[in-house]
Protein backbone atom coordinates (compact mmCIF):
# COMPACT_ATOMS: atom_id res chain seq x y z
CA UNK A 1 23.03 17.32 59.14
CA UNK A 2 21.80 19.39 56.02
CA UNK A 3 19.93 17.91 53.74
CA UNK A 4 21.02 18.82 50.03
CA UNK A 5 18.07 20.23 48.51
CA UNK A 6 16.89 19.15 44.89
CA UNK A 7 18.51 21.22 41.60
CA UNK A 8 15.57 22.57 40.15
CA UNK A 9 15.12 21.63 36.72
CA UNK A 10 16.61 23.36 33.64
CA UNK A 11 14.51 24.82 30.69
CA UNK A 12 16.01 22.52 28.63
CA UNK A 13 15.37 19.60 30.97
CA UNK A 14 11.87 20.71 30.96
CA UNK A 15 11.87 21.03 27.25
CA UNK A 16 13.45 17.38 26.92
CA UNK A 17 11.01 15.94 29.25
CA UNK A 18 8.15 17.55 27.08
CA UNK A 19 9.43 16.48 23.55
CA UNK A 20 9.75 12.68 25.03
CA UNK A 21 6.47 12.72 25.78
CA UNK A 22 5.01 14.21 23.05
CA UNK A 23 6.78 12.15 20.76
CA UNK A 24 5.50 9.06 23.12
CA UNK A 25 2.10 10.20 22.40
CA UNK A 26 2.42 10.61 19.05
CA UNK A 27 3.94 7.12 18.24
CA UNK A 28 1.45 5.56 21.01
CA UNK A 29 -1.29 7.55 18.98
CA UNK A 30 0.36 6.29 15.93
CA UNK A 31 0.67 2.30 16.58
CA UNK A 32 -2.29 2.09 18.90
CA UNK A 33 -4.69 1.76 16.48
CA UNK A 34 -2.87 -0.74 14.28
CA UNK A 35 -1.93 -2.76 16.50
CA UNK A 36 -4.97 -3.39 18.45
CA UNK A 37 -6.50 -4.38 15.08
CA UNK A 38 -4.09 -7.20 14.42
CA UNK A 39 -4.72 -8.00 17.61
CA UNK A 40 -9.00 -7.96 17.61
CA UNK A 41 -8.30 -10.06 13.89
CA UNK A 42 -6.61 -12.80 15.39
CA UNK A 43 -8.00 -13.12 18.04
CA UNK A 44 -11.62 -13.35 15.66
CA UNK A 45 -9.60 -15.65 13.63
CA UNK A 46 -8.86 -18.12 16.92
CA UNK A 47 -12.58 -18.15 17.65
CA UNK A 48 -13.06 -19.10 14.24
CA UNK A 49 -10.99 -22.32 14.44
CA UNK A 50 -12.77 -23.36 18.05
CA UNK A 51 -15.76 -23.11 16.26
CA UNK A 52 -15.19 -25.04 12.85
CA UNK A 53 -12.74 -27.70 14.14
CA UNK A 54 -13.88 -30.81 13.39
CA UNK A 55 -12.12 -32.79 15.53
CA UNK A 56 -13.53 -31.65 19.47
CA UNK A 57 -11.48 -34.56 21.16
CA UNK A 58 -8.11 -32.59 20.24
CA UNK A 59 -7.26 -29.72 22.46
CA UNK A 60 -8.59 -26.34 20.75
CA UNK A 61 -6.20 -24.19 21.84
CA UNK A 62 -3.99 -26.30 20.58
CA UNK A 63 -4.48 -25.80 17.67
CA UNK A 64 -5.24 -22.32 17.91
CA UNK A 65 -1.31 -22.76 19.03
CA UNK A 66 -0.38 -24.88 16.11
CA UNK A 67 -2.64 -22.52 13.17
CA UNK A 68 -0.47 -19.51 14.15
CA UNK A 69 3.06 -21.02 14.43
CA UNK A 70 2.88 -22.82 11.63
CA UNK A 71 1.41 -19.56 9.86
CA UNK A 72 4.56 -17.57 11.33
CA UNK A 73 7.42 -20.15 11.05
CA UNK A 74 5.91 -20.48 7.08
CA UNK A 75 6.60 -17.12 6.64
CA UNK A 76 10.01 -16.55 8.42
CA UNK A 77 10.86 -19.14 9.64
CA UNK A 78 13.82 -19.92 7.62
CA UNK A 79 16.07 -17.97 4.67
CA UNK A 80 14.14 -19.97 2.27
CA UNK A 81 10.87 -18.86 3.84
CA UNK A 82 12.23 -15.49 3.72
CA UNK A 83 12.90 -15.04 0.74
CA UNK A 84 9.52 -16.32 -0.47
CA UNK A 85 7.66 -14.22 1.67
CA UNK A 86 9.49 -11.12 -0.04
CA UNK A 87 8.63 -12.49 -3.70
CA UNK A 88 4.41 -11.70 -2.44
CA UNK A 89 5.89 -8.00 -0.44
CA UNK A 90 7.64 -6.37 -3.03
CA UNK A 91 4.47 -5.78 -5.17
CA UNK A 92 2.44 -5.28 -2.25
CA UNK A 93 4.79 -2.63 -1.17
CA UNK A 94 4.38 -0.91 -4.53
CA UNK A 95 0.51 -0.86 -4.90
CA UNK A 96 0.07 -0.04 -1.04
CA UNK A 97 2.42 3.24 -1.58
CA UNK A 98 -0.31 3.56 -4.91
CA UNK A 99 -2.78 3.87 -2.54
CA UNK A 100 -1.34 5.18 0.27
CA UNK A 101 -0.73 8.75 -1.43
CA UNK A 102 -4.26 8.55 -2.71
CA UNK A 103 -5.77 8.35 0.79
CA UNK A 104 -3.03 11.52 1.97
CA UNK A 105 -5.21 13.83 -1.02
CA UNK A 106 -8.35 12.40 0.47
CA UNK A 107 -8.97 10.09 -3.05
CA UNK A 108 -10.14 6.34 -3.14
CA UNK A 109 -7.91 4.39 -5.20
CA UNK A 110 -9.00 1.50 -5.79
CA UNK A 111 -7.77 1.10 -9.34
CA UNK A 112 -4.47 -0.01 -8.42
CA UNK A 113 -5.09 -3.73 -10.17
CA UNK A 114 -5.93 -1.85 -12.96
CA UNK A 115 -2.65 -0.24 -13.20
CA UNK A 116 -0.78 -2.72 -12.12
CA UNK A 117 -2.38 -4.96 -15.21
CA UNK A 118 -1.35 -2.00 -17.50
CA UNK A 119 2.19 -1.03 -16.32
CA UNK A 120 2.69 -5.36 -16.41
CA UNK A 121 1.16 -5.67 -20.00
CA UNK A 122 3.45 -2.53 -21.49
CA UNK A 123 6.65 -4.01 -20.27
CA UNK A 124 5.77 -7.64 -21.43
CA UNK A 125 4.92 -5.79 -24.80
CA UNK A 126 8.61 -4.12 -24.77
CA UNK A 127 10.39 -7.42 -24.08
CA UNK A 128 8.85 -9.40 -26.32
CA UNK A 129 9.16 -7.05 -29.42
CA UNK A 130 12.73 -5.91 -28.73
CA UNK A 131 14.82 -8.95 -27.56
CA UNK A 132 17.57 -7.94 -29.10
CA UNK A 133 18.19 -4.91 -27.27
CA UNK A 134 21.24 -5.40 -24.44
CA UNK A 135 19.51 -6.12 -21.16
CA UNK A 136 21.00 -2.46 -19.78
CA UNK A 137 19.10 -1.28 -22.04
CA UNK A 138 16.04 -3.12 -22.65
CA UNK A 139 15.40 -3.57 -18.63
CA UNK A 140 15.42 0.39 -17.79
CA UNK A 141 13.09 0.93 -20.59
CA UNK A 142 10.16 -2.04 -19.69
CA UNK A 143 10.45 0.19 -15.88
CA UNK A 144 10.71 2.92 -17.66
CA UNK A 145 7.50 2.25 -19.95
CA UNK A 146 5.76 0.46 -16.85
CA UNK A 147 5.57 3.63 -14.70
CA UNK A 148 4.65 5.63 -17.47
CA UNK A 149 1.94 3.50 -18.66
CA UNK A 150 0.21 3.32 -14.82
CA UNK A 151 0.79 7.21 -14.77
CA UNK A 152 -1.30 7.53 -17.87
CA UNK A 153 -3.85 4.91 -16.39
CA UNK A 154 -3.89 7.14 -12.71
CA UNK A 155 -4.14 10.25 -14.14
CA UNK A 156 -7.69 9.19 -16.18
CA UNK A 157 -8.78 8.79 -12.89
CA UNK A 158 -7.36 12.28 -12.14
CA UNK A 159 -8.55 14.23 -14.89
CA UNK A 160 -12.14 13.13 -14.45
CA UNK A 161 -12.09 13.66 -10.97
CA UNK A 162 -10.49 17.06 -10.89
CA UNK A 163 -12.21 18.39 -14.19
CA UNK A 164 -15.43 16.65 -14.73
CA UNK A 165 -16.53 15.42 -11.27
CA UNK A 166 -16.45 12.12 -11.87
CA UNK A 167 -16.38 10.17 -8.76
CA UNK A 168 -12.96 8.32 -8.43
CA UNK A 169 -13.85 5.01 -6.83
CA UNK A 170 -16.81 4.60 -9.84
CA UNK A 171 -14.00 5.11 -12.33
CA UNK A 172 -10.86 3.05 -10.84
CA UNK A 173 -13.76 0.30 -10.97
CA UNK A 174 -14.59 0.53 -14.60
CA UNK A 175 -10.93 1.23 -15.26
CA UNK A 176 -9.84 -2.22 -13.87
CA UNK A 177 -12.11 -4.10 -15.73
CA UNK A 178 -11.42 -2.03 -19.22
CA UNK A 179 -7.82 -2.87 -18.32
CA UNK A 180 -8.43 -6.72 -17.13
CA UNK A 181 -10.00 -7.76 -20.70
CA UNK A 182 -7.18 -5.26 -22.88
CA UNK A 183 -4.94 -7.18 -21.47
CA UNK A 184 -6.48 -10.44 -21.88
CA UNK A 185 -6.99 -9.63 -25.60
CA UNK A 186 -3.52 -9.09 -25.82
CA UNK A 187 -2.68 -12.05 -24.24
CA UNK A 188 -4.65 -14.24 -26.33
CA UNK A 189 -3.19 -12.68 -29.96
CA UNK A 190 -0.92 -14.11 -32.11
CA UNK A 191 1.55 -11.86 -31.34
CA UNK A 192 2.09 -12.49 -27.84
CA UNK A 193 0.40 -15.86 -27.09
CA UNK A 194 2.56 -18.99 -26.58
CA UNK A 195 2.32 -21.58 -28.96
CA UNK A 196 -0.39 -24.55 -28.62
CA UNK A 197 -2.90 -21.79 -26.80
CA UNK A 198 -2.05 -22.16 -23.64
CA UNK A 199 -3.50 -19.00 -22.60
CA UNK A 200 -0.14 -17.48 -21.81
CA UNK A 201 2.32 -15.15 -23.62
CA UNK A 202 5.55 -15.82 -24.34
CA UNK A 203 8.78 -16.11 -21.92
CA UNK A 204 10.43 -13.49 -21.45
CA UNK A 205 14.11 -13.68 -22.77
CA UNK A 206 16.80 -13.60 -20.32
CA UNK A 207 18.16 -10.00 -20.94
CA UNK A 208 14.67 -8.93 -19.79
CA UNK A 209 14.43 -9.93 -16.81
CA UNK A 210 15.46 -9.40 -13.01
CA UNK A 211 18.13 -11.42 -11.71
CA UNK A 212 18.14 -13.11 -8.41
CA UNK A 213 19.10 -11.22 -5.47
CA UNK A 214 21.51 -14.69 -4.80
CA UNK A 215 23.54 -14.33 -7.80
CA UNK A 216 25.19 -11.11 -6.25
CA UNK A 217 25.13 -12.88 -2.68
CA UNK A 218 27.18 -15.44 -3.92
CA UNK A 219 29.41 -13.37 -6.36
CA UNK A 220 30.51 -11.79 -3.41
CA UNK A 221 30.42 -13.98 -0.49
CA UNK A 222 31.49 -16.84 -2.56
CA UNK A 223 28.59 -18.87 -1.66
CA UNK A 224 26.74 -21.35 -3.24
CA UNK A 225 23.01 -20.40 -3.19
CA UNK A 226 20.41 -22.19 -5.19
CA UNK A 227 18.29 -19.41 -6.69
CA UNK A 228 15.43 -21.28 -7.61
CA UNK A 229 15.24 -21.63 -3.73
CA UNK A 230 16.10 -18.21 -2.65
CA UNK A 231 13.82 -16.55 -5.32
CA UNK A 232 13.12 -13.10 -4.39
CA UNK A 233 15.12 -10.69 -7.22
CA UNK A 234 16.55 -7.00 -6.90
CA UNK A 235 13.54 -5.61 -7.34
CA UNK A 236 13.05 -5.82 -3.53
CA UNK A 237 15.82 -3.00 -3.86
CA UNK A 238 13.40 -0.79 -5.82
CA UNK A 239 10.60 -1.50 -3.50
CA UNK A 240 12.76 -0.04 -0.54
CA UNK A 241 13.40 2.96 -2.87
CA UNK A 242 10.07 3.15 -3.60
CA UNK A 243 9.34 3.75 0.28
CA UNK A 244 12.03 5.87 0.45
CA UNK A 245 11.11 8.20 -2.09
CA UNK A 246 7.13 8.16 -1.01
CA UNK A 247 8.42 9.57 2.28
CA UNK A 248 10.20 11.92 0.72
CA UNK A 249 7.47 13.50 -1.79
CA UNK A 250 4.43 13.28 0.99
CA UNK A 251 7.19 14.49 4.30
CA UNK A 252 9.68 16.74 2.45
CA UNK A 253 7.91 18.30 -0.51
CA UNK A 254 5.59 21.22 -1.16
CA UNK A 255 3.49 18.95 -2.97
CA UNK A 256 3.60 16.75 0.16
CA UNK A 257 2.35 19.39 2.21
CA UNK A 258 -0.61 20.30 -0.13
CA UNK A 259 -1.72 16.89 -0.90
CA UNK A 260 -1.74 16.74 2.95
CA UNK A 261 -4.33 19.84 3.35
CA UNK A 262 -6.07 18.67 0.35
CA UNK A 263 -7.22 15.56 1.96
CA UNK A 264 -7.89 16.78 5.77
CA UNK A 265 -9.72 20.16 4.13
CA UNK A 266 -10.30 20.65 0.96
CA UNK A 267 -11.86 24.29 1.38
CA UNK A 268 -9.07 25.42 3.41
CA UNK A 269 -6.52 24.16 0.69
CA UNK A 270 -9.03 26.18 -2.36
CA UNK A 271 -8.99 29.05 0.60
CA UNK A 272 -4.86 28.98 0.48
CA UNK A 273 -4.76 28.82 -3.18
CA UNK A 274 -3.47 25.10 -3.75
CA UNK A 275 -3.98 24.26 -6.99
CA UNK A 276 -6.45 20.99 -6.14
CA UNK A 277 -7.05 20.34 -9.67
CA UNK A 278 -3.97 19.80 -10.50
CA UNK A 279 -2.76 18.39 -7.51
CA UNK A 280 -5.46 15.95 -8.04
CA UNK A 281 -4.56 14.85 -11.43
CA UNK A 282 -0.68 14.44 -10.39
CA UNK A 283 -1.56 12.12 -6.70
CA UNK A 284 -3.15 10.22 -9.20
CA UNK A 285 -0.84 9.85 -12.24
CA UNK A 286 1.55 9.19 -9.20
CA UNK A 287 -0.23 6.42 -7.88
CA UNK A 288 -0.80 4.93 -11.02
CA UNK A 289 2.96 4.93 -11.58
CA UNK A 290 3.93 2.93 -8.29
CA UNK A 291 1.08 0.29 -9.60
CA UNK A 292 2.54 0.06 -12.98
CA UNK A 293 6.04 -0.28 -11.34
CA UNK A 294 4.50 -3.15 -9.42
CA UNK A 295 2.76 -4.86 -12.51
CA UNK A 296 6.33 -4.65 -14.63
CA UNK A 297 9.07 -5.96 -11.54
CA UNK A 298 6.40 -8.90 -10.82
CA UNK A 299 6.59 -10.08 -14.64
CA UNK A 300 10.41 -8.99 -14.93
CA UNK A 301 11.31 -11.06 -12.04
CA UNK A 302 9.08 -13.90 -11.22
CA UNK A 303 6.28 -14.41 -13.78
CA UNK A 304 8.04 -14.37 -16.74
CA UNK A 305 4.87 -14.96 -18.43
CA UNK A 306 1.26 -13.24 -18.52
CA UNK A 307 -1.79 -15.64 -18.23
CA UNK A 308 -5.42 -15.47 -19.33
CA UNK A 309 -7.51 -14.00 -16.21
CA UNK A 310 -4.34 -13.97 -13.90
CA UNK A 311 -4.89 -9.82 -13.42
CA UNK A 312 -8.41 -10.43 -12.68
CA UNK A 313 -7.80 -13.19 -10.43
CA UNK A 314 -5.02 -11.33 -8.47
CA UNK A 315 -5.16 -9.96 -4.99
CA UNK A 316 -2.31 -7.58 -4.78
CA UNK A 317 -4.29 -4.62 -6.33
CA UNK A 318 -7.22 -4.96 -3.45
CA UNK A 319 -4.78 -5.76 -0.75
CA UNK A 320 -2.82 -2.88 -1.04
CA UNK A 321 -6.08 -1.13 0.20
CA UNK A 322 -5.87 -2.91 3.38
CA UNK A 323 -2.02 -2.79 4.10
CA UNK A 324 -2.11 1.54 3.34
CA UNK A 325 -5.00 1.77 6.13
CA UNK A 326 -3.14 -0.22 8.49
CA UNK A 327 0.36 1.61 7.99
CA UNK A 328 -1.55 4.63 8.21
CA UNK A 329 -0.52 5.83 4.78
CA UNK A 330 3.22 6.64 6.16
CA UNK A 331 6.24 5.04 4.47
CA UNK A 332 7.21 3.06 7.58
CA UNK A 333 3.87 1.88 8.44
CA UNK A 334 3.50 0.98 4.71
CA UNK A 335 6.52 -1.30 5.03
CA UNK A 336 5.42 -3.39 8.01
CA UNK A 337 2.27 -3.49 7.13
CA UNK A 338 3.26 -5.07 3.55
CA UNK A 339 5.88 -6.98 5.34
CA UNK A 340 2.24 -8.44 7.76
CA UNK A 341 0.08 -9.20 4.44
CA UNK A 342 2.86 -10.60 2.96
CA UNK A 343 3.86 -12.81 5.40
CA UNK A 344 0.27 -14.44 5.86
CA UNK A 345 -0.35 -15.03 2.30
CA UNK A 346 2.91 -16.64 2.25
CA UNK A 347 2.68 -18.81 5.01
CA UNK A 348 -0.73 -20.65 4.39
CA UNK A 349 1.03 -23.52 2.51
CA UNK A 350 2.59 -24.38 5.67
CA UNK A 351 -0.24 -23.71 7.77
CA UNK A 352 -2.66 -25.88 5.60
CA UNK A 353 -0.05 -28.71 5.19
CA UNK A 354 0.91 -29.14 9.01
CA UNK A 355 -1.67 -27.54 11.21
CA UNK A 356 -4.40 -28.52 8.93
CA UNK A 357 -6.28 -25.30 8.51
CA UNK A 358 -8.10 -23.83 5.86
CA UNK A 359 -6.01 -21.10 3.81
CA UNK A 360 -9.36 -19.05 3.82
CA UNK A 361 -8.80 -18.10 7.49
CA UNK A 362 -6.27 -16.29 6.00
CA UNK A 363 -8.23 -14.39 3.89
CA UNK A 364 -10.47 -13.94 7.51
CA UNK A 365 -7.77 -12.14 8.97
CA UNK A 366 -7.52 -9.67 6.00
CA UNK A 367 -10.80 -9.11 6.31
CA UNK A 368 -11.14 -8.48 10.15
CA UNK A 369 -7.88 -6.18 10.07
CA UNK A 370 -9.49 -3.97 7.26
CA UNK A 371 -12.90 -3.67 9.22
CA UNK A 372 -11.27 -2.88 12.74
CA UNK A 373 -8.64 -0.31 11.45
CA UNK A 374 -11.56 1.32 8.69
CA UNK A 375 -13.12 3.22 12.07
CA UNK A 376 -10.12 5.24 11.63
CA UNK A 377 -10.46 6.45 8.33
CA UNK A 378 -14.01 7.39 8.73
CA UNK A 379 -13.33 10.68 7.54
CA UNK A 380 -11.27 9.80 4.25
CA UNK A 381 -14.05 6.84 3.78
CA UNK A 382 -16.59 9.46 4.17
CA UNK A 383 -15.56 11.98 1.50
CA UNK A 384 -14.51 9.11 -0.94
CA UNK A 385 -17.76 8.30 -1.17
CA UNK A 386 -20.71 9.22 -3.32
CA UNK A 387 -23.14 11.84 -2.29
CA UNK A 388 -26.29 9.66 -2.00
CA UNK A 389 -24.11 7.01 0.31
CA UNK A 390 -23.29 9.33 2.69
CA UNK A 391 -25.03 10.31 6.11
CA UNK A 392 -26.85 13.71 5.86
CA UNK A 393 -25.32 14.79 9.68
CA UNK A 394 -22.79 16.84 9.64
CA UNK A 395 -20.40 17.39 12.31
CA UNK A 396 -20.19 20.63 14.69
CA UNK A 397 -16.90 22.46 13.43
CA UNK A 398 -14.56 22.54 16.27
CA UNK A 399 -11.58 24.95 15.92
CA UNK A 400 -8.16 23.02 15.95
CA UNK A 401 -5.67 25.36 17.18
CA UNK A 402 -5.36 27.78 19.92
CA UNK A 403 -7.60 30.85 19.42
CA UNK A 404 -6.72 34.95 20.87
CA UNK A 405 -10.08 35.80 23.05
CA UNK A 406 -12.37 37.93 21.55
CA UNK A 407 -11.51 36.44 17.74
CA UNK A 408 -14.56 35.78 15.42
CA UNK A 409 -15.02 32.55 14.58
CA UNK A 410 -17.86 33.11 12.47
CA UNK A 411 -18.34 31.54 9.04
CA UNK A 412 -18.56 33.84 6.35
CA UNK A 413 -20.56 31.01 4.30
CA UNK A 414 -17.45 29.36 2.71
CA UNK A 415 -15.73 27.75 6.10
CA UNK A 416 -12.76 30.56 5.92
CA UNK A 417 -12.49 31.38 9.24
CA UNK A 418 -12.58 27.54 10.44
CA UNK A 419 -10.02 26.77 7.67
CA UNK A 420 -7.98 29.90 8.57
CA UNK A 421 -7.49 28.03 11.62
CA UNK A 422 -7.08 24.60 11.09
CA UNK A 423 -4.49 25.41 7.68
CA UNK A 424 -2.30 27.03 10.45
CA UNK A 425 -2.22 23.88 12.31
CA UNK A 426 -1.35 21.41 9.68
CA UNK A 427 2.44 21.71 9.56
CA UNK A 428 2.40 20.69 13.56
CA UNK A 429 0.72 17.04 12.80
CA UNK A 430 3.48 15.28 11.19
C-alpha cells in the first residue's frame, strides 16, 4: 500500500511559523523579566514573615498563606474592593506614564511628585477663586491649567538639561522640594486655608469636582449604588486615555521614534540629525503634564481638599518610578503594573486587620520588585547618572545588525559607523 508522502510546507506556512515564534520570543523576552521579579519579591517577602513571626507555634506557611490572600482578596476581592483599589491606580497610572516617557529619551524623572504637587495646587487655585463658573466650564479649565502647569514644571527640567547641562535627576530633586513648600505656603494663606487652621484649604465646591463613576452606573442601569462605597470617579476614564494616547505618541509618532533613538544612542540620534535639544525639553514638558494631570483628577475627585505636608508625605510621585521599570515603559505594561502597585497599597488594611501583618511588608515588596527588575535598566540607570557615579569601563561596541563582508567598521572618533548601524536597526525592536 502507498504511503502518502508529507505536503511540503508553503512559504507562507514557513513565514507563519516564523512570525509565531518571533513574536513568542519577543513577548517571552518582554514578560520574563517582570515577572520573575514579582516572583523573587514575594517570595523575599514570605521569608520575611517566617522570620519575624512572633508566634512559632502557628504554622508559618500558614500564614505566609493567609498574608497574601488577605493582601489579594483586599484588593479585588469584591466591587467595593475594586473600586478602591482604582481610587490609588488612576494617579499611579498618570505619574508612571510621567516617567515612563522619560526613561524611552534615556532621562531620570524623578520629579514627578513635584509636578504632581504643582498641576494639584493650580487646579485647587482655579476652583476656589472661580466657583461661580458652570462646572462644564470650570472642570475643563482646572485639567486644562493642571497639565499646563506640570508642563511648565517638566520642561525646567528640560531646558536645563538640554541647554545648560544640568543633570536631570539633581534638578527634579530640588524641584520637588521648591514645589513641596510653594505649595504648603499656599496652603497655609488666608486665601486658601480653611477656617480654624486646620492646615487644609478649602472644599472644593461641587461644580468642581469629578463625579462618581456610580452615578452614571445607576442612571443607566437603574441601580442603586452607594457612591461613598463605590468611590473611584471618571477620571479612571482619563487614565485609560492617558495610556492610550502614551502608546500612541512613543509607537505611532515621529517624535516616538526619536525619543526612542535618543535614549538607546544618543550619538547616533545627533549623527541622524534629531533635534535632542529640543526633543529633550518636550519628553520633559510632556512628562510633567501627565504628573500635573495626576495632581489635579486626585484633588478633583477624591481629596477635595489640600493638606499641610500631604505632597511631601505622598508616595505616588516615587512609585511611579517603580511601576514604569516594571511595565517596561510600554503602555500595556504601564497599566498592569499600576494595576500591581495599586492593588498592594490598597489591600494592606485587610491584610493588617485579618492576617495580622505589618503594612510595611508592603512597602518590602516595592522595594524588592524595584531592585530585581533595576538589572534591566542598567543602561538607562547608567547614563542617568552623574559622571563621577559612574564606572570608568566601558563596554566593547558590538555591531547590532547584520553587516556586508568586507565593510569598515572603524570609528572615525565620533561612533558614526557603530551608530550607522545600530540607527538602521531601531525601527525592527518594537
Amino acid at each position: 500500500m502507498a504511503v502518502p508522502l508529507k505536503q511540503p510546507e508553503t512559504k507562507e506556512q514557513r513565514s507563519a511559523a516564523s512570525s509565531l515564534a518571533q513574536w513568542t520570543r519577543k513577548v517571552g523576552a518582554a514578560l520574563g523579566g517582570p515577572i520573575l521579579a514579582v516572583l523573587f519579591a514575594l517570595i523575599a517577602g514570605a521569608i520575611v514573615i517566617l522570620i519575624t513571626w512572633p508566634d512559632k507555634t502557628v504554622d508559618p506557611f500558614r500564614n505566609i498563606y493567609n498574608a497574601y490572600t488577605t493582601l489579594f482578596t483586599g484588593s479585588y476581592g469584591s466591587p467595593i474592593k475594586i473600586s478602591n483599589t482604582l481610587v490609588v491606580v488612576t494617579p499611579l497610572i498618570f505619574t508612571s506614564l510621567s516617567v515612563a516617557i522619560a526613561f524611552r529619551a534615556g532621562l531620570f524623572n524623578i520629579g514627578a511628585a513635584g509636578q504632581l504637587a504643582v498641576g494639584a495646587m493650580t487646579a485647587d487655585i482655579i476652583g476656589l477663586t472661580y466657583t461661580s463658573w458652570p462646572s462644564w466650564l470650570l472642570v475643563p479649565t482646572m485639567l486644562l491649567a493642571s497639565i499646563l502647569a506640570g508642563a511648565v514644571w517638566g520642561g525646567i527640567v528640560g531646558f536645563l538639561k538640554a541647554w545648560r547641562g544640568a543633570h536631570e535627576v539633581v534638578t527634579t530633586i530640588m524641584l520637588n522640594w521648591i514645589a513641596f513648600y510653594v505649595t504648603d505656603y499656599l496652603i497655609s494663606s488666608p486665601r486658601f486655608t480653611a477656617p480654624l487652621g486646620v492646615g487644609e484649604t478649602n472644599a472644593l465646591p461641587d461644580n468642581a469636582t469629578l463625579p462618581p463613576v456610580v452615578n452614571y452606573i445607576n442612571q443607566f442601569f437603574g441601580t442603586q449604588l452607594n457612591p461613598f462605597l463605590y468611590r473611584v470617579d471618571i477620571s479612571i476614564l482619563f487614565a485609560l486615555i492617558a495610556i492610550v494616547i502614551y502608546w500612541f505618541i512613543t509607537s505611532r509618532t515621529t517624535f516616538g521614534y526619536e525619543i526612542r533613538v535618543i535614549g538607546q544612542n544618543p550619538k547616533a540620534a545627533h549623527y541622524a540629525g534629531i533635534p535632542i535639544k529640543r526633543n529633550t525639553f518636550l519628553v520633559m514638558a510632556i512628562a510633567g503634564a501627565f504628573s500635573g494631570l495626576a495632581g489635579a483628577v486626585s484633588l478633583m475627585g477624591q481629596e477635595i481638599t489640600l493638606s499641610l505636608t500631604g505632597f511631601s508625605q505622598s508616595t505616588t510621585g516615587f512609585d511611579a518610578i517603580a511601576v514604569a521599570l516594571l511595565g517596561r515603559t510600554t503602555a500595556i505594561g504601564v497599566l498592569i503594573s499600576s494595576l500591581f502597585f495599586g492593588g498592594l497599597r490598597s489591600g494592606t488594611t485587610d491584610m493588617q486587620a485579618i492576617a495580622h501583618i505589618d503594612p510595611n511588608l508592603v512597602l518590602i515588596i516595592e522595594a524588592l520588585v524595584l531592585f530585581f527588575i533595576a538589572a534591566e535598566f542598567l543602561p538607562v540607570l547608567r547614563r542617568a547618572m552623574p559622571g563621577w557615579v559612574q564606572w570608568s569601563r566601558r563596554p566593547t561596541l558590538v555591531p547590532t545588525a547584520s553587516v556586508p563582508p568586507g565593510t569598515d567598521l572603524t570609528e572615525n572618533g565620533n561612533g558614526d559607523a557603530q551608530n550607522r548601524v545600530e540607527i538602521s536597526d531601531l525601527d525592527k525592536e518594537e
